[in-house]
Protein backbone atom coordinates (compact mmCIF):
# COMPACT_ATOMS: atom_id res chain seq x y z
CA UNK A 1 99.58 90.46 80.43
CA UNK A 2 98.37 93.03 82.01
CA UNK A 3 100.15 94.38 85.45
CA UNK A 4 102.04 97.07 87.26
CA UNK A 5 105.57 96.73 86.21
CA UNK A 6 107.81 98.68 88.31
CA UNK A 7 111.62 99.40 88.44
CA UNK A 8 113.40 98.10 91.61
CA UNK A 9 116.89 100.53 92.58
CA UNK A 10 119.17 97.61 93.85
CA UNK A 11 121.74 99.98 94.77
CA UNK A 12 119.77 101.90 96.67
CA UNK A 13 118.51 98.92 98.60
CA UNK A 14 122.27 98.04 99.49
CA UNK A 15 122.36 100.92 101.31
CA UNK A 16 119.38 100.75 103.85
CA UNK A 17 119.64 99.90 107.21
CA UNK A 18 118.77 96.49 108.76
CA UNK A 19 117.88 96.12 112.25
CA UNK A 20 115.45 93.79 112.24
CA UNK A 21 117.83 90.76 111.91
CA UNK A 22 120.56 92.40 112.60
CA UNK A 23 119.72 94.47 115.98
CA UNK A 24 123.55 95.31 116.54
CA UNK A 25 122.81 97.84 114.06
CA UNK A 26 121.81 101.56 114.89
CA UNK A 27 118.39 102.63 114.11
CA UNK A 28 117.89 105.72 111.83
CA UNK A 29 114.44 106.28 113.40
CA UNK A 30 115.78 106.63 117.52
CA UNK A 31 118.35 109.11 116.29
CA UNK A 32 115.61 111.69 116.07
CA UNK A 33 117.85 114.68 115.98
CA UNK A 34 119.42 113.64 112.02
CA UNK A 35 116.35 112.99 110.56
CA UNK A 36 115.87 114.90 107.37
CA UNK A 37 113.18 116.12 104.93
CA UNK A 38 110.51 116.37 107.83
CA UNK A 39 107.45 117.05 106.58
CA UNK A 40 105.31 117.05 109.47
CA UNK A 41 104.95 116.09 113.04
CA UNK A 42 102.54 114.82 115.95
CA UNK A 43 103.72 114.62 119.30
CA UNK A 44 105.97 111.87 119.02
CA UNK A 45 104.63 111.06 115.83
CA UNK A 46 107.06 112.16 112.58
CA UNK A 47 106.49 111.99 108.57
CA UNK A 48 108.99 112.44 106.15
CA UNK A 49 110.66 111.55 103.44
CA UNK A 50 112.43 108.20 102.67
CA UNK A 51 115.77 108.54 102.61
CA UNK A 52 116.31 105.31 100.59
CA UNK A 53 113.86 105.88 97.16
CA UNK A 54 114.10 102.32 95.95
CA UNK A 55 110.83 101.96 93.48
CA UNK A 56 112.24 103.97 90.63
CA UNK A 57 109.67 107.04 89.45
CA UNK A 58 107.90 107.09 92.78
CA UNK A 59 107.84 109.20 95.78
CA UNK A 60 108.28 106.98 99.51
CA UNK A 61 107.48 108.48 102.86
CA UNK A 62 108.03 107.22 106.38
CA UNK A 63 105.56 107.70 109.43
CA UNK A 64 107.42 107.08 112.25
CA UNK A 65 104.96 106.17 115.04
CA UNK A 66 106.67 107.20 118.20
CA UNK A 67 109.60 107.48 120.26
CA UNK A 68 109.96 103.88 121.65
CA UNK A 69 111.91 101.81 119.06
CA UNK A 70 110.90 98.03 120.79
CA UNK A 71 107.33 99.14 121.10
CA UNK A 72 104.24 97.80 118.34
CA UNK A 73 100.45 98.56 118.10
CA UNK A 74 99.48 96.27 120.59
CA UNK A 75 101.52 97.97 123.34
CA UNK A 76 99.67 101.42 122.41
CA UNK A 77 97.48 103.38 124.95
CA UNK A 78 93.97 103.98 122.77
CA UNK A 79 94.52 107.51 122.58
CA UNK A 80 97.72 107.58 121.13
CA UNK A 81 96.47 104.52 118.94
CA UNK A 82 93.60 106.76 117.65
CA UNK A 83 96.38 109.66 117.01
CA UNK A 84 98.29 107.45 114.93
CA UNK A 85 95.33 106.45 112.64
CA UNK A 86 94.25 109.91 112.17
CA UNK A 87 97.80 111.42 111.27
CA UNK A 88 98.54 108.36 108.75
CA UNK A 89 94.80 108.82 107.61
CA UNK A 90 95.50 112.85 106.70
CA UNK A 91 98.64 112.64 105.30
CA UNK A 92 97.61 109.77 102.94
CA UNK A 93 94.64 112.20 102.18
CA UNK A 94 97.14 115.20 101.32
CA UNK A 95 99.14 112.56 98.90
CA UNK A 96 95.94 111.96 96.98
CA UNK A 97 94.93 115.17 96.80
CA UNK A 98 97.61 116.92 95.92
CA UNK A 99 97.33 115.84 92.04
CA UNK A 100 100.81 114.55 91.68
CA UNK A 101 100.06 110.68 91.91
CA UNK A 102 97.77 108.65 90.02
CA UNK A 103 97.43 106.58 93.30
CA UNK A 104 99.16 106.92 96.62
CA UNK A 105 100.06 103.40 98.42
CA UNK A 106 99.88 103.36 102.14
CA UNK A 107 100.73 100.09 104.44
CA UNK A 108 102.93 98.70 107.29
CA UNK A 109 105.43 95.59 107.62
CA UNK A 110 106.20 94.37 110.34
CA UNK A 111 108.93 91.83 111.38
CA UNK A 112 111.07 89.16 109.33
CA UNK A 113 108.56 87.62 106.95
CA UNK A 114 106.85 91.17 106.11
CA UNK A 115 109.44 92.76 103.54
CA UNK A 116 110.37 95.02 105.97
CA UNK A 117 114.00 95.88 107.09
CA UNK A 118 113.50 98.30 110.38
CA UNK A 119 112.19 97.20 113.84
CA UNK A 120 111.60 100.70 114.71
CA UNK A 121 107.30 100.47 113.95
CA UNK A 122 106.34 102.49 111.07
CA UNK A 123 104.22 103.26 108.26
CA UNK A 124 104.85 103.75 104.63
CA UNK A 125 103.58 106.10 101.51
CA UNK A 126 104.47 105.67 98.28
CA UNK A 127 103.22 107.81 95.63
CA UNK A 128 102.83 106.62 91.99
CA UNK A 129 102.62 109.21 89.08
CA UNK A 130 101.70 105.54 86.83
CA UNK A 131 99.93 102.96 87.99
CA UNK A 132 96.77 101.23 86.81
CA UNK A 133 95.17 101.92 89.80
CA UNK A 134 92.22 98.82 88.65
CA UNK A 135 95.08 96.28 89.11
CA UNK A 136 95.74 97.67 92.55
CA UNK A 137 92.61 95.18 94.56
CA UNK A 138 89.98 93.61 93.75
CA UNK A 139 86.10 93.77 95.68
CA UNK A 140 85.86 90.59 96.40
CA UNK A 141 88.76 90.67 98.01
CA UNK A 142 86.88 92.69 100.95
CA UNK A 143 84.24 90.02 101.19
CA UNK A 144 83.34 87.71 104.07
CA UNK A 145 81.54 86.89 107.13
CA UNK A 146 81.50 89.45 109.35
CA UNK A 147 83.27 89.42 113.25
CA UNK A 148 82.44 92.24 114.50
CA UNK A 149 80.58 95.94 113.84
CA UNK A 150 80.67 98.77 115.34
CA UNK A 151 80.23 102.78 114.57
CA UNK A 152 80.04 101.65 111.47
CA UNK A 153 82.79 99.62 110.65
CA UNK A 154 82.72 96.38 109.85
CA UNK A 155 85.56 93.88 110.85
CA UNK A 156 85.34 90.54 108.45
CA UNK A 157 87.35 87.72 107.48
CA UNK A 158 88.46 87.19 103.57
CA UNK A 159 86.24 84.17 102.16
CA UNK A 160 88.09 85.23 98.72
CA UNK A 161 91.85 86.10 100.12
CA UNK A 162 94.00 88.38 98.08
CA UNK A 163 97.40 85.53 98.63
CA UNK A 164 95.46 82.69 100.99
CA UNK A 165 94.90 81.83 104.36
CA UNK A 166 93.62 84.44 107.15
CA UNK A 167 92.97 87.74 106.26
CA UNK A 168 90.90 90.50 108.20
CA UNK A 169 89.59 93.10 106.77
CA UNK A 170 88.49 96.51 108.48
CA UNK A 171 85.47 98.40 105.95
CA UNK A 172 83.92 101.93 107.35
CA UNK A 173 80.61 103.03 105.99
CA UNK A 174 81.83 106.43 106.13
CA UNK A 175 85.00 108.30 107.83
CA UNK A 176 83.12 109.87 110.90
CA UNK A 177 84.82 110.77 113.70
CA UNK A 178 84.11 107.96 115.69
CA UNK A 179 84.71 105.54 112.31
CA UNK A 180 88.09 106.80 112.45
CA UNK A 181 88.44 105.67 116.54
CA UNK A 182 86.49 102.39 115.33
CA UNK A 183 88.78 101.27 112.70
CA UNK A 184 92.22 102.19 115.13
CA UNK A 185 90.60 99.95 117.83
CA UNK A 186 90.01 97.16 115.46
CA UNK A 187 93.61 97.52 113.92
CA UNK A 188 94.79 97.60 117.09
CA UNK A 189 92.68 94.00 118.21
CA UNK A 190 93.62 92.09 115.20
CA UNK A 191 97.52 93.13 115.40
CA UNK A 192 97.29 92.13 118.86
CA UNK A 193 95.43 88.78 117.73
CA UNK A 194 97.96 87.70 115.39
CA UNK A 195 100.91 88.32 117.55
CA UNK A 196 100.00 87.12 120.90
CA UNK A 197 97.02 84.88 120.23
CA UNK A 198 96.63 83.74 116.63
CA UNK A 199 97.04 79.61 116.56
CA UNK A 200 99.85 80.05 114.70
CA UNK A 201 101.76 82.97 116.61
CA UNK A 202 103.91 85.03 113.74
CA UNK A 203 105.50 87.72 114.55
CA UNK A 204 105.41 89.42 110.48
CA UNK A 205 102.56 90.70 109.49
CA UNK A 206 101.17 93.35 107.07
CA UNK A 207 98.34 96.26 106.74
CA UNK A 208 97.18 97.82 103.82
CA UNK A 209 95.17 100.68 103.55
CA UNK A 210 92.92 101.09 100.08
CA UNK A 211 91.11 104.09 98.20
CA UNK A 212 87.97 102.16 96.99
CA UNK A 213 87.05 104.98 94.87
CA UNK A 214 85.36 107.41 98.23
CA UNK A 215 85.63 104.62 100.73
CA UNK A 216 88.55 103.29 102.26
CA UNK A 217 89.63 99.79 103.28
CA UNK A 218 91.89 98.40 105.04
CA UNK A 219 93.64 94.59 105.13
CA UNK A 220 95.52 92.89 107.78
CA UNK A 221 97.11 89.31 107.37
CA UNK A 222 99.75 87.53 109.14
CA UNK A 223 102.96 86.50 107.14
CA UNK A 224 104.45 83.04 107.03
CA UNK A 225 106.44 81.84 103.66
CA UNK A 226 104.38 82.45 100.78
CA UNK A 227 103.09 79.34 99.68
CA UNK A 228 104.39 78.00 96.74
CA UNK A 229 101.40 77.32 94.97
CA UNK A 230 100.38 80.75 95.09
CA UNK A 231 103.76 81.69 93.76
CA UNK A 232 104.01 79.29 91.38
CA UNK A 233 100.10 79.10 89.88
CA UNK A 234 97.95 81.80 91.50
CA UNK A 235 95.80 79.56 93.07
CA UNK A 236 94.65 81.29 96.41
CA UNK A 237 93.79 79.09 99.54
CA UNK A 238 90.85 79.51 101.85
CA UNK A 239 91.15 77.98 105.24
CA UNK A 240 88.96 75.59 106.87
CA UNK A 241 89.52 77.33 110.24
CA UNK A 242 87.75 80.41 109.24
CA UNK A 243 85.25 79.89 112.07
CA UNK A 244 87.76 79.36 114.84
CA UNK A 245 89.27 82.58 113.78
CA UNK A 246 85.72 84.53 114.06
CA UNK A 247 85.18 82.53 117.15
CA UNK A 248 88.25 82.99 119.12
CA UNK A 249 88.47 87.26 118.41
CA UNK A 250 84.80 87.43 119.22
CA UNK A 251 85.03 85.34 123.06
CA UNK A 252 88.24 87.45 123.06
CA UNK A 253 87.65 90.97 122.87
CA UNK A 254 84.04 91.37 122.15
């Protein structure tokens, strides 16, 4: 069979911090001043090092998006949504450059369903020295009819969805400067979306960022349980609804 088999550190995962369920806790990204293994910084913007290096033989990073620990993408002023997107953007590019990772992963979860474990919003990099980077998507993945396009960038829904159900993907032609601006904004609209105005409001979701070999994509999708026949069989659902969902984020914010 042929997949990326990784090593999972359990007792390293013991140790992180979880404030997403349980908020009583204190959160490692507000106390600003004993953060450690900085490696660089925007404005309020910080990337470092994971302190908790679960996947064994890979390198994690954290991009800490900003001071306010209660805030998320929707909430963003454009500029400093932009910011974000370009910082995340070049330090992925450094990983991948730098010749010490056969592929660099970079992605967000957000809330209870999204594997994540910190409310504080952030971004992750991991960098694998093995991975068969072919296994990593697939094209038609990408696929679908298209929402919206703009500098560029196109903003589709999956007809071929990588798990099932609704997912969005974001696809620029090439990373001009206003590319860069488009796909932000269009992050930014289908976050929004999903949280405050998807039918069925979730408050997990996921993005993915992909290196298809000079391009890049990008993949948003809301979390809910996994459904079992996915888990079970691989079978992947398509929705019915996918017009209502092309529909209802065109009348909304086109």
């Amino acid at each position: 069979m042929d997949i990326n088999l990784m090593g999972f550190d359990v007792s390293a995962a013991r140790h992180k911090p979880e404030t997403i369920r349980h908020r009583e806790q204190a959160c490692p990204f507000c106390d600003r001043a004993n953060l450690t293994d900085v490696i660089a910084t925007e404005g309020d913007m910080i990337f470092l090092r994971n302190k908790y290096n679960v996947i064994e033989g890979a390198d994690q990073f954290v991009l800490i998006e900003g001071r306010e620990c209660k805030s998320d993408m929707p909430a963003y002023t454009k500029e400093h949504m932009h910011a974000l997107i370009r910082f995340g953007l070049r330090m992925w590019q450094e990983l991948r450059e730098s010749g010490r990772y056969e592929a660099v992963l970079f992605f967000k979860n957000y809330g209870p369903l999204s594997g994540g474990t910190i409310r504080h919003p952030h971004m992750q990099l991991v960098g694998l020295p093995h991975v068969k980077k072919e296994l990593l998507c697939h094209p038609e993945e990408f696929r679908g009819p298209a929402i919206h396009e703009r500098d560029g960038v196109i903003l589709n829904v999956s007809d071929v969805p990588r798990i099932g159900f609704w997912e969005f993907n974001i696809l620029p032609k090439k990373l001009t400067s206003a590319a860069i601006d488009t796909t932000a904004d269009f992050i930014q609209i289908i976050v929004d979306f999903l949280t405050h105005h998807f039918g069925s409001q979730t408050q997990s979701y996921n993005i993915f960022f992909y290196d298809l070999g000079g391009r890049i994509a990008v993949k948003l999708l809301p979390r809910f349980a996994t459904p079992p026949i996915f888990v079970g069989y691989g079978i992947h659902f398509r929705p019915s609804s996918l017009d209502e969902a092309i529909h209802a984020i065109r009348q909304r914010y086109f």
